[in-house]
Protein backbone atom coordinates (compact mmCIF):
# COMPACT_ATOMS: atom_id res chain seq x y z
CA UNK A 1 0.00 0.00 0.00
CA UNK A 2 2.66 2.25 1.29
CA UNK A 3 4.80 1.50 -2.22
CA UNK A 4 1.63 1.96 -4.35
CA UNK A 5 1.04 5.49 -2.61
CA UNK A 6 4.49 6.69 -3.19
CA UNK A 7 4.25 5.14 -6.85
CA UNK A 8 1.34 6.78 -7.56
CA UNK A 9 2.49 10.55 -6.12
CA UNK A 10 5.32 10.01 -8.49
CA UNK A 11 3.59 9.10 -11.57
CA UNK A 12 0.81 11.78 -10.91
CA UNK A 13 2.66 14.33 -10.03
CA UNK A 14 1.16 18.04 -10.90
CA UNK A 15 -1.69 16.19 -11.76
CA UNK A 16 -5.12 14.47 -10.27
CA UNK A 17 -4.83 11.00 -10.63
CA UNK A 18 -7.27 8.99 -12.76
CA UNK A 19 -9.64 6.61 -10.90
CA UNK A 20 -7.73 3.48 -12.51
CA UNK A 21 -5.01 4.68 -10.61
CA UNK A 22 -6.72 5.38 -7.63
CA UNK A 23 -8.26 1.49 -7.45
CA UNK A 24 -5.95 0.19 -4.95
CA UNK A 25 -6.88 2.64 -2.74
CA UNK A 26 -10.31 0.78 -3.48
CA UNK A 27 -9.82 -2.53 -2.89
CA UNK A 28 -7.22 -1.77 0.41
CA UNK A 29 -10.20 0.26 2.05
CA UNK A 30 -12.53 -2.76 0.79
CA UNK A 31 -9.91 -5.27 3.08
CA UNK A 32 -8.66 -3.44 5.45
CA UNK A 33 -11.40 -4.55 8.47
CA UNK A 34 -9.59 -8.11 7.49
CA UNK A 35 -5.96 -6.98 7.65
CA UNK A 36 -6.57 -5.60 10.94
CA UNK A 37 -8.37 -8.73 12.08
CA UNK A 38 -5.48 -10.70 10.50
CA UNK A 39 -2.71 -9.00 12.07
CA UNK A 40 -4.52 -9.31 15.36
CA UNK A 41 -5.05 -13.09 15.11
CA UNK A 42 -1.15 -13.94 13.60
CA UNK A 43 0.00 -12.05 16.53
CA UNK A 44 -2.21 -13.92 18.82
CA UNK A 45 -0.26 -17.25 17.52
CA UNK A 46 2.92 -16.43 16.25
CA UNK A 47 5.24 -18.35 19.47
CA UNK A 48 2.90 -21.54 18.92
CA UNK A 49 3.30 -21.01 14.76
CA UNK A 50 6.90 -20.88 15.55
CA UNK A 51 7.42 -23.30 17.99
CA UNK A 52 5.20 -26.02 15.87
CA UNK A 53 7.57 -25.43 12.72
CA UNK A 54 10.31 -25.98 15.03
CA UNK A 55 8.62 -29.12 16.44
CA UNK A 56 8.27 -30.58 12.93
CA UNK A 57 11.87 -29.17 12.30
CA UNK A 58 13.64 -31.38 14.69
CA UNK A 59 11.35 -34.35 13.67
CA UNK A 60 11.46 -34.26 9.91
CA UNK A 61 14.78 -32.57 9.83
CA UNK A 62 17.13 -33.08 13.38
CA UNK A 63 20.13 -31.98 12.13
CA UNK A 64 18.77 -29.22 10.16
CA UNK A 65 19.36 -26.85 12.79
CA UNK A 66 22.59 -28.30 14.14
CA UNK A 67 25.28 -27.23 11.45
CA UNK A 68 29.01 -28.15 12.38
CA UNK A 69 27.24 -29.28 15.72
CA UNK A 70 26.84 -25.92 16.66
CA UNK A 71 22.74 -25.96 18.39
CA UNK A 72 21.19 -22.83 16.26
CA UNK A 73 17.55 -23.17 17.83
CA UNK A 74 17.86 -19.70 19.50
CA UNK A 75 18.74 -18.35 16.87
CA UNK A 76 16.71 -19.79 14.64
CA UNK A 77 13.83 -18.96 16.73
CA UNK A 78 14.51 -15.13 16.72
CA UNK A 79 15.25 -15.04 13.47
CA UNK A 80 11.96 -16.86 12.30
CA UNK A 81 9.97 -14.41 15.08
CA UNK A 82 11.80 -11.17 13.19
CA UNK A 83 10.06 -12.46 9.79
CA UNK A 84 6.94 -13.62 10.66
CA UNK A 85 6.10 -10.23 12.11
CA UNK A 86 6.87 -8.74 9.74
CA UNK A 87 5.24 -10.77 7.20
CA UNK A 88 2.40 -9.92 9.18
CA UNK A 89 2.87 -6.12 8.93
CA UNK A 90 3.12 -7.16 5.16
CA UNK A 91 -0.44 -8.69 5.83
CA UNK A 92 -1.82 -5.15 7.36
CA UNK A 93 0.00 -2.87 5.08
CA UNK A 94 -0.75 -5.48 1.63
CA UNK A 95 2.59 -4.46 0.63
CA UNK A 96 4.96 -7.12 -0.30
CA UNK A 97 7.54 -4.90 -2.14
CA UNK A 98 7.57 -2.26 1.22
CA UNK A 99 8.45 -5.91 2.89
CA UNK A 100 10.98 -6.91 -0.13
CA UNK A 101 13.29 -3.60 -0.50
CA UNK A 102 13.63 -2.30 3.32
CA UNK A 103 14.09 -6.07 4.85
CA UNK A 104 13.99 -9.31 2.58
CA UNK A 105 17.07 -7.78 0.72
CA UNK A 106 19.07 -7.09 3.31
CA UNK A 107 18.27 -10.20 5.54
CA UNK A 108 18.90 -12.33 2.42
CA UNK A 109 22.41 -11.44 2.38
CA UNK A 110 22.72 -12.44 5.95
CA UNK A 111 21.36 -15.86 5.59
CA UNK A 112 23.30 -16.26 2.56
CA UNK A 113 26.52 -15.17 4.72
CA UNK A 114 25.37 -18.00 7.29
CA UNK A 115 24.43 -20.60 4.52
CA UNK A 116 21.01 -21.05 6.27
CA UNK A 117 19.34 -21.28 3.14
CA UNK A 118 18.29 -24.95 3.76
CA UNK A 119 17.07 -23.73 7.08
CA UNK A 120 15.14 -21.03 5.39
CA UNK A 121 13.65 -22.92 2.41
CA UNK A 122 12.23 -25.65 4.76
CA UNK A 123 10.88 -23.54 7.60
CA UNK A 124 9.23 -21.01 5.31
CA UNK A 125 7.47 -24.43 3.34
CA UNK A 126 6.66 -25.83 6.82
CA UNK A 127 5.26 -23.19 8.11
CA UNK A 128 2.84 -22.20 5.13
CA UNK A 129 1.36 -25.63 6.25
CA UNK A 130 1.41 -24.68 9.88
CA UNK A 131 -0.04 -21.43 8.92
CA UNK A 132 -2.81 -23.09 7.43
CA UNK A 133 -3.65 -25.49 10.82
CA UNK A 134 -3.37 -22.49 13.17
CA UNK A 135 -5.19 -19.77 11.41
CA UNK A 136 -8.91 -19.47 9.75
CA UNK A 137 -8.56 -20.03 5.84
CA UNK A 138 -9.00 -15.96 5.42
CA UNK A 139 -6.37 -15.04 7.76
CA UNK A 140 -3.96 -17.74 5.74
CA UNK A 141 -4.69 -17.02 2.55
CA UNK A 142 -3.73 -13.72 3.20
CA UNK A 143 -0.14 -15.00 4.99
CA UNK A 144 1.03 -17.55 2.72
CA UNK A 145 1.59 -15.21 -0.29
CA UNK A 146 4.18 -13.55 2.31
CA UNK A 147 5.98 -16.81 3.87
CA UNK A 148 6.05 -17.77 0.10
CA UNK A 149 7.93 -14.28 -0.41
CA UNK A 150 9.83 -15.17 2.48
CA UNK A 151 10.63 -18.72 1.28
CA UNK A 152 11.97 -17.39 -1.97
CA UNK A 153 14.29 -14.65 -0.93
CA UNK A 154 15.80 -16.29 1.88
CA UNK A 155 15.45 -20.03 1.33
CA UNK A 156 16.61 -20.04 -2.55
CA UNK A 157 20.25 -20.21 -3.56
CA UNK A 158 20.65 -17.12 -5.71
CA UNK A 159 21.30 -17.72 -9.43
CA UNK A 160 24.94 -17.98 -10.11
CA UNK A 161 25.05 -14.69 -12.98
């Protein structure tokens, strides 16, 4: 939302802007009562979201979190807190490339300096599934998109150039 606003002062600049342009505005106004709702209910759940991917972490995957037998659970478990809320400010604001430029880029390049994208690939599929469990099918479908996101800037081995 935040993106699309700046976006559209740019483009419209010294001049009204059209009501094509102004449909976001729209349809954000038209979901808003269910961001809100959203954000309140991820926040409700987001230690049991976390601590149920990290339960089916150390079942499907025990050493997954154990590199060089170094125990990474406490980090791992800040780490994942840091993203989901702010995958679920992503949620409120509906504005995945706010989410992409100020945070997914630069915490990308710290996972990638770790080499936790394993770690990041799997917990980011896991918890889509968890996601859908813990949370009503609304609240969900307007999550996944993000852990997706999420699962894709951070989990995925960037493309040798």
């Amino acid at each position: 939302m935040l993106s699309k606003l700046q976006q559209l002062g740019t483009n419209a600049d010294g001049r009204y802007a059209s009501d094509d342009e102004l449909q976001f505005m729209d349809t954000y106004i038209t979901s808003f009562d269910s961001r809100v709702e959203a954000y309140g209910r991820i926040k409700a759940v987001e230690k049991e979201i976390v601590e149920t991917v990290l339960a089916k972490l150390q079942t499907s995957y025990p050493n997954l979190l154990l590199p060089k037998g170094e125990d990474m659970q406490g980090k791992w478990k800040q780490d994942t807190l840091r993203v989901l809320r702010h995958s679920a400010m992503t949620v409120l604001l509906d504005d995945p490339d706010l989410m992409r430029d100020q945070f997914l880029y630069w915490f990308q390049t710290i996972m990638q300096a770790f080499g936790a994208q394993e770690a990041c690939n799997v917990t980011y599929l896991i918890m889509q599934d968890v996601v859908k469990d813990l949370l009503p099918k609304d609240v969900a479908d307007l999550l996944c998109p993000v852990l997706e996101l999420n699962r894709t800037f951070l989990g995925l081995q960037p493309k040798s150039i």
